[in-house]
C-alpha atoms as a PDB file:
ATOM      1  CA  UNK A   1       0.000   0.000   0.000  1.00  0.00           C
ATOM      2  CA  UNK A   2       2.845   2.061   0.689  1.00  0.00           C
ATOM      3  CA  UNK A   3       3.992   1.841  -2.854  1.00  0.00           C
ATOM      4  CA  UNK A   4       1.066   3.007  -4.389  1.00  0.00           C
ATOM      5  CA  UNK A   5       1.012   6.651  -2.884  1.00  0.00           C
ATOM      6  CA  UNK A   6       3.908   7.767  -4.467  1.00  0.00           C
ATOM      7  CA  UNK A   7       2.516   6.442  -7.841  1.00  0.00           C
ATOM      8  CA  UNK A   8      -0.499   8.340  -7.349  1.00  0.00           C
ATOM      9  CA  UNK A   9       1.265  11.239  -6.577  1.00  0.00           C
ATOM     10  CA  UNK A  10       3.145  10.820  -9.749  1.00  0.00           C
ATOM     11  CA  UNK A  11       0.186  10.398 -12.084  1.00  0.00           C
ATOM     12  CA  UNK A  12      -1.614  13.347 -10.510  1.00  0.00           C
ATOM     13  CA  UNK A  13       1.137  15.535 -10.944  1.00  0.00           C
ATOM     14  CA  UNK A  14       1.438  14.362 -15.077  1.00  0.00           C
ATOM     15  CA  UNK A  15      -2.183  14.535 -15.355  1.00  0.00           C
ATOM     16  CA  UNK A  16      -3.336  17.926 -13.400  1.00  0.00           C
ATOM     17  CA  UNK A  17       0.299  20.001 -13.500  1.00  0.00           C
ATOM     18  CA  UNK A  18      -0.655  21.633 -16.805  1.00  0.00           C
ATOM     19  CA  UNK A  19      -4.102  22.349 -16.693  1.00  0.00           C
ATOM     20  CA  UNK A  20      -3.857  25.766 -15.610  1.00  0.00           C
ATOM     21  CA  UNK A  21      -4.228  28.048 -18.314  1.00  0.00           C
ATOM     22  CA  UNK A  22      -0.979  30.511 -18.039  1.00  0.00           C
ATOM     23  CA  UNK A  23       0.169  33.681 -20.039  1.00  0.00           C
ATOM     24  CA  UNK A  24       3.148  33.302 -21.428  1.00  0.00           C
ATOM     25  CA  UNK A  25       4.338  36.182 -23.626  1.00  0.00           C
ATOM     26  CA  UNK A  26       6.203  35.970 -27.208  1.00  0.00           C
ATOM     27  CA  UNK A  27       9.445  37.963 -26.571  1.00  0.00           C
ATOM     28  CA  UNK A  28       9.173  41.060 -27.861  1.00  0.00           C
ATOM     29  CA  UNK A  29      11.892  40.601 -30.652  1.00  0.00           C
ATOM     30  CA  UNK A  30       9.872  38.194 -32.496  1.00  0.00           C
ATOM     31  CA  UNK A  31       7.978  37.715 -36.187  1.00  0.00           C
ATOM     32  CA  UNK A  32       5.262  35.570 -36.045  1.00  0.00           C
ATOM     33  CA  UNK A  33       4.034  33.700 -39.016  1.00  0.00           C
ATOM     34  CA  UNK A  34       0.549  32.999 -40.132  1.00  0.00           C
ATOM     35  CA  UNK A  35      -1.906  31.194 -43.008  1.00  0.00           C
ATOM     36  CA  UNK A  36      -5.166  32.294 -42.519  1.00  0.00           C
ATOM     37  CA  UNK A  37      -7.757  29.819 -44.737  1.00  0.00           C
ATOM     38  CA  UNK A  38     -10.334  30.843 -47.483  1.00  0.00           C
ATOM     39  CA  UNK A  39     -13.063  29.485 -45.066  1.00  0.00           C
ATOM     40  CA  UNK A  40     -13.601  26.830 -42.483  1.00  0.00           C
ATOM     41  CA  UNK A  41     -14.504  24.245 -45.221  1.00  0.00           C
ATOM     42  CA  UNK A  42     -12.292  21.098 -45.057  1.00  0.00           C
ATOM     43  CA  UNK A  43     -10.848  21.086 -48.424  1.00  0.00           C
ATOM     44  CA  UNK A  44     -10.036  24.665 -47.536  1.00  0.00           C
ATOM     45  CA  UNK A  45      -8.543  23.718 -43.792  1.00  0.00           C
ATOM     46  CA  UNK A  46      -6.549  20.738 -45.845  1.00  0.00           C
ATOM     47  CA  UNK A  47      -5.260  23.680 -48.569  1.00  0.00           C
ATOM     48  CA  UNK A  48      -3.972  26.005 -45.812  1.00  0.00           C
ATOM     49  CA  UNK A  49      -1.969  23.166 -43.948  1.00  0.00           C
ATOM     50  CA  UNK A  50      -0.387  22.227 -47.249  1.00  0.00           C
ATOM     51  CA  UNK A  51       0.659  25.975 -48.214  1.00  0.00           C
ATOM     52  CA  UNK A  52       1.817  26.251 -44.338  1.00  0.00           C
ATOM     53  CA  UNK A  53       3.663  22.553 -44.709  1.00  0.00           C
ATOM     54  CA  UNK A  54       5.000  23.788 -48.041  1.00  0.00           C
ATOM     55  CA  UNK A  55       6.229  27.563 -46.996  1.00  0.00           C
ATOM     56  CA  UNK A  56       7.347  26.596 -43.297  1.00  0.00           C
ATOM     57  CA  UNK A  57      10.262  24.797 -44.417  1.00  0.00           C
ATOM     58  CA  UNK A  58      11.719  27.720 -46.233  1.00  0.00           C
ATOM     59  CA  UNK A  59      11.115  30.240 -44.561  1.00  0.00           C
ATOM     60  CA  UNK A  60      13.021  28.634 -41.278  1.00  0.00           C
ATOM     61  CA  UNK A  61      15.745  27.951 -43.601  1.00  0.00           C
ATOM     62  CA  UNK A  62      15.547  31.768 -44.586  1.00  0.00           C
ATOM     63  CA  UNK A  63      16.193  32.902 -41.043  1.00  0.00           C
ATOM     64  CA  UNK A  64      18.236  30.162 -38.736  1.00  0.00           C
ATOM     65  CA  UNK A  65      21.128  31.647 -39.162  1.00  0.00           C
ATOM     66  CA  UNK A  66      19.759  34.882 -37.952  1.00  0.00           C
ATOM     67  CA  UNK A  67      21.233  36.627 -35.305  1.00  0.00           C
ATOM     68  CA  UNK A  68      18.720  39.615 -34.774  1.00  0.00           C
ATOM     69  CA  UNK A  69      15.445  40.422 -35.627  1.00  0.00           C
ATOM     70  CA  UNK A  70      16.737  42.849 -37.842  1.00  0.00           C
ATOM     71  CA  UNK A  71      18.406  40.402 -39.441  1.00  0.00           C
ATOM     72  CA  UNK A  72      15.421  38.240 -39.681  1.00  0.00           C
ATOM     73  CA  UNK A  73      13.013  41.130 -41.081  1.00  0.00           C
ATOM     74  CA  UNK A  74      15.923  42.405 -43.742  1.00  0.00           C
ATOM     75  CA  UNK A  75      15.690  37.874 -44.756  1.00  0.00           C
ATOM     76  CA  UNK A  76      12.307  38.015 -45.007  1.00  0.00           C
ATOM     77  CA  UNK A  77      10.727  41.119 -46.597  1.00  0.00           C
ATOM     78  CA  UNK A  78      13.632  40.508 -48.832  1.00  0.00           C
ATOM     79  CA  UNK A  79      12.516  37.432 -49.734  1.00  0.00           C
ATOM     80  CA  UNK A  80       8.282  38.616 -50.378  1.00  0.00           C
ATOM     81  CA  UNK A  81       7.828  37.853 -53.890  1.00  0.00           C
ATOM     82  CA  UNK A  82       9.778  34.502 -53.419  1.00  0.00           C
ATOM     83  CA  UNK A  83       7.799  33.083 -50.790  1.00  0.00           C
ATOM     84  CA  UNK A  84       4.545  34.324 -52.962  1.00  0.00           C
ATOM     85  CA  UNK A  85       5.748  32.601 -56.274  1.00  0.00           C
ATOM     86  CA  UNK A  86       6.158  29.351 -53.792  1.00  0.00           C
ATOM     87  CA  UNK A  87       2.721  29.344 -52.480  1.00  0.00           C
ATOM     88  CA  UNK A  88       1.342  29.979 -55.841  1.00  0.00           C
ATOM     89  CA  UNK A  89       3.219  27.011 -57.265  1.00  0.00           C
ATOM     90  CA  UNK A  90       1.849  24.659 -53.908  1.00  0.00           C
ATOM     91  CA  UNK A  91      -1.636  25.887 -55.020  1.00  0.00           C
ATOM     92  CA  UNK A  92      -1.980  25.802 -58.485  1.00  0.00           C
ATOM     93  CA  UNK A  93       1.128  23.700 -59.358  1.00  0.00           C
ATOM     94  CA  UNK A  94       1.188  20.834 -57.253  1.00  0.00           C
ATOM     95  CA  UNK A  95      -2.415  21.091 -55.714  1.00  0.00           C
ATOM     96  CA  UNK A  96      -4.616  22.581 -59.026  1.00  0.00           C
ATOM     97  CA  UNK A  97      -6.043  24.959 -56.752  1.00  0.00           C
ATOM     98  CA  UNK A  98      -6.740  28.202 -58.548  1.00  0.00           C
ATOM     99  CA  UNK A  99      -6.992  31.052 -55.844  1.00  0.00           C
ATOM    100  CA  UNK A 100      -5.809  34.307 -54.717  1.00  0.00           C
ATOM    101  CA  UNK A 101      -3.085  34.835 -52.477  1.00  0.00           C
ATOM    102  CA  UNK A 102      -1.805  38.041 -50.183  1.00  0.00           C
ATOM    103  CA  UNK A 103       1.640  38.292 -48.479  1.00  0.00           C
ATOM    104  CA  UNK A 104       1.289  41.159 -46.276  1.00  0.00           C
ATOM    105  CA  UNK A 105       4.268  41.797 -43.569  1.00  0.00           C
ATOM    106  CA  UNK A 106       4.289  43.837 -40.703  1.00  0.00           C
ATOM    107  CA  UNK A 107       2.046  44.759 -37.771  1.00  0.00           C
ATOM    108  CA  UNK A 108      -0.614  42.397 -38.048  1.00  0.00           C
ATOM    109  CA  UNK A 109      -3.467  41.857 -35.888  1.00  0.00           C
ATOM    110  CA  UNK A 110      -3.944  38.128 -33.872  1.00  0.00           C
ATOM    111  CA  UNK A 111      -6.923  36.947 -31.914  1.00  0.00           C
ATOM    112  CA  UNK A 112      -6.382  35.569 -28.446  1.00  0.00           C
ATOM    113  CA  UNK A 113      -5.442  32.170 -28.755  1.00  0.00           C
ATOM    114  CA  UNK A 114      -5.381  29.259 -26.355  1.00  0.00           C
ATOM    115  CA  UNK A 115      -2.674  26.179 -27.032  1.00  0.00           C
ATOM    116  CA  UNK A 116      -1.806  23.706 -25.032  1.00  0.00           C
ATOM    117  CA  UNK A 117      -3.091  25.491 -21.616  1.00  0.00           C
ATOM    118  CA  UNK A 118      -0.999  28.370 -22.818  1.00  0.00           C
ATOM    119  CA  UNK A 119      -3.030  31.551 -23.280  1.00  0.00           C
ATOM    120  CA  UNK A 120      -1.230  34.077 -26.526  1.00  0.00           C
ATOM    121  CA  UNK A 121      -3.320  37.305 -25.868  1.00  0.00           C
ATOM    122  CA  UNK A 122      -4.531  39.127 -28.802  1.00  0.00           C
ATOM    123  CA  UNK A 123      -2.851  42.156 -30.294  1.00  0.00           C
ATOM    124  CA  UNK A 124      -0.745  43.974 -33.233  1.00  0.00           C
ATOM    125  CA  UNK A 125       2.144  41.939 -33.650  1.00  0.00           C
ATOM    126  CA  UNK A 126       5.372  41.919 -36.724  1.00  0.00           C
ATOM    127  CA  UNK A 127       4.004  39.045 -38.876  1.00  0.00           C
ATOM    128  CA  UNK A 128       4.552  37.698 -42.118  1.00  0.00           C
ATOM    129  CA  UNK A 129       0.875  36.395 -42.953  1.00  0.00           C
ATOM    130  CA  UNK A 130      -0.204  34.299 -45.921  1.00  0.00           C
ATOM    131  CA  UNK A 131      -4.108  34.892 -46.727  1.00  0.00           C
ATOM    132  CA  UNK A 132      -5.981  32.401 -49.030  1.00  0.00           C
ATOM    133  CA  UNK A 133      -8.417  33.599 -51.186  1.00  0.00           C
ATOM    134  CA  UNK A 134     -11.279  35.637 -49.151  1.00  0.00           C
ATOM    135  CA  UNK A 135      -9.533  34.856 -45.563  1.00  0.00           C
ATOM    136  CA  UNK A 136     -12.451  34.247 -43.400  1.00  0.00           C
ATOM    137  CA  UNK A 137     -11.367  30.579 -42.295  1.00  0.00           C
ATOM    138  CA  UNK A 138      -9.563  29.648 -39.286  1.00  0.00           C
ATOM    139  CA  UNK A 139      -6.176  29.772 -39.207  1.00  0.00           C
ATOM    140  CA  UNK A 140      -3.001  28.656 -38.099  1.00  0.00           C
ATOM    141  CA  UNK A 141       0.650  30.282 -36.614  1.00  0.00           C
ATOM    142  CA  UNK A 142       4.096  30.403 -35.095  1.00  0.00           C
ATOM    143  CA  UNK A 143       7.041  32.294 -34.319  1.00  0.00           C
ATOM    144  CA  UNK A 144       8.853  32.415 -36.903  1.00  0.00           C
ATOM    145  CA  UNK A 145      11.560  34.490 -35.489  1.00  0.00           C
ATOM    146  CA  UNK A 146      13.478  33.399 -32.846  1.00  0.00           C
ATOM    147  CA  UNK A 147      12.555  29.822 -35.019  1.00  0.00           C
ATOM    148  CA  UNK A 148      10.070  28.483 -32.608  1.00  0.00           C
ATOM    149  CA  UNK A 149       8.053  26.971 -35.359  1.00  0.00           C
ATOM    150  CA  UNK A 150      10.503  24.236 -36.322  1.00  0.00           C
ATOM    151  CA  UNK A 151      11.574  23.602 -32.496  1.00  0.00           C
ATOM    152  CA  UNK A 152       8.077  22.818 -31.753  1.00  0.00           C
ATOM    153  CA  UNK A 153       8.182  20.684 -34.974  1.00  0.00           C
ATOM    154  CA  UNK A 154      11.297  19.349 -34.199  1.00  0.00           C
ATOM    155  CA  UNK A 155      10.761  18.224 -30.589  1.00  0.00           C
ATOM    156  CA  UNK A 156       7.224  16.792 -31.678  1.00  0.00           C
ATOM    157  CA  UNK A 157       9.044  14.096 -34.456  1.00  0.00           C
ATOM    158  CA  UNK A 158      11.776  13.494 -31.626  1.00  0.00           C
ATOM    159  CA  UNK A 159       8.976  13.057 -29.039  1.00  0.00           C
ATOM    160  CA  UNK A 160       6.662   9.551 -29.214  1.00  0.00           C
ATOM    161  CA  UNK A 161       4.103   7.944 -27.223  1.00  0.00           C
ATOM    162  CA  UNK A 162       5.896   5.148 -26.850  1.00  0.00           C
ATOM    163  CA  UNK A 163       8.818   6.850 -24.607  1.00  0.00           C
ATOM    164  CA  UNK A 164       6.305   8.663 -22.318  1.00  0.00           C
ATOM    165  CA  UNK A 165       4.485   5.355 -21.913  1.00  0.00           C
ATOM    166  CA  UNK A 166       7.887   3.690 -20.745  1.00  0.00           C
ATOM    167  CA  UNK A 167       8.684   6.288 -18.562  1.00  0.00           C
ATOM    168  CA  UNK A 168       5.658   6.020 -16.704  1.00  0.00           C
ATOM    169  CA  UNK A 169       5.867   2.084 -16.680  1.00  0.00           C
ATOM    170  CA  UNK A 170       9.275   2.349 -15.763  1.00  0.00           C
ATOM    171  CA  UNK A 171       7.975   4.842 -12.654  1.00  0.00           C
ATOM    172  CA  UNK A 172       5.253   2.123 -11.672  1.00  0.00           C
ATOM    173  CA  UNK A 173       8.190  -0.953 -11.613  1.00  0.00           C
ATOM    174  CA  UNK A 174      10.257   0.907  -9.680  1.00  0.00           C
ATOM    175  CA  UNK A 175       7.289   1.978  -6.935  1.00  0.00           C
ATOM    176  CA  UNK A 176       5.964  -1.515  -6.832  1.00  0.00           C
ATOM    177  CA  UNK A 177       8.398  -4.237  -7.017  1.00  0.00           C
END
C-alpha cells in the first residue's frame, strides 16, 4: 500500500500540472508567421496546412542563421515575392487549386489564442501572414523568429508515445516491485 502513494502522486502531478491556463508572452523581438484559410470548409482547412507545410520549411531555412530580428526582417521582406511565387506554385502547381493569395508583412493583428493550456493574448504583432483567397477561415501560426516553429516541430518528431508510456511504466516498476 505504501507503494502506491507515491505512484499516485506521480500520475496526478502528469495529469493535473498543466491544466492551468498561463500567459506566457512571445518575446518582444519576435515575427510571427501565419496562413489564414479561405473558409472553415475542409478542403479549404486541408489547402492552408499544405501551403503552411510547403512555406514553413523555407522560410526557417531563410532565417536560422539569424542573429537579430533585424536580421530576420531584412531575410524576409527581402525574400516577399519569393515566398509568394512558392505558395502559388503549392496551389496551383502541385495542388490545381486556382486562388488568390496576399503576403502582407508587418504589424498584423492576432486573436487571443489558447494552445496547449498556454493563453497568446490578442494584439498587433510583426508578422509575415499568408491569406488564401477571401480569408475568413480559421487559421493557423508560429514564431517564426526566434525559429520556434521548427523547435516545436522538431521536438514533436523526436517526441513519441511510446517513450512517455515507458517512462511512466518504468515509474510504476520501480514503486511496486
Amino acid at each position: 500500500m505504501k507503494k502506491i502513494i507515491p505512484i499516485l502522486s506521480i500520475l496526478m502531478l502528469l495529469s493535473f500540472g498543466g491544466s492551468k491556463e498561463e500567459i506566457i508572452m512571445i518575446p518582444k523581438d519576435a515575427i510571427r508567421f501565419r496562413v489564414i484559410a479561405n473558409s472553415d470548409t475542409k478542403e479549404d482547412q486541408n489547402i492552408k496546412m499544405t501551403v503552411k507545410k510547403g512555406i514553413q520549411k523555407e522560410l526557417y531555412e531563410s532565417v536560422k542563421e539569424a542573429s537579430s530580428i533585424e536580421e530576420a526582417r531584412k531575410i524576409t521582406q527581402g525574400k516577399l515575392g519569393e515566398y509568394q511565387t512558392l505558395v502559388e506554385k503549392i496551389l496551383i502547381e502541385e495542388n490545381q487549386v486556382d486562388t488568390e493569395v496576399t503576403l502582407n508583412y508587418g504589424q498584423n493583428y492576432f486573436p487571443e489564442k489558447s494552445y496547449q493550456g498556454v493563453l497568446y493574448p490578442a494584439g498587433y504583432y510583426e508578422s509575415l501572414v499568408v491569406t488564401l483567397g477571401d480569408g475568413l477561415g480559421k487559421n493557423w501560426w508560429c514564431v517564426l523568429f526566434p525559429p520556434l516553429c521548427s523547435l516545436e516541430a522538431e521536438s514533436k518528431e523526436q517526441a513519441t508515445e511510446v517513450e512517455y508510456q515507458f517512462f511512466i511504466k518504468e515509474l510504476l516498476d520501480k514503486y511496486t516491485k
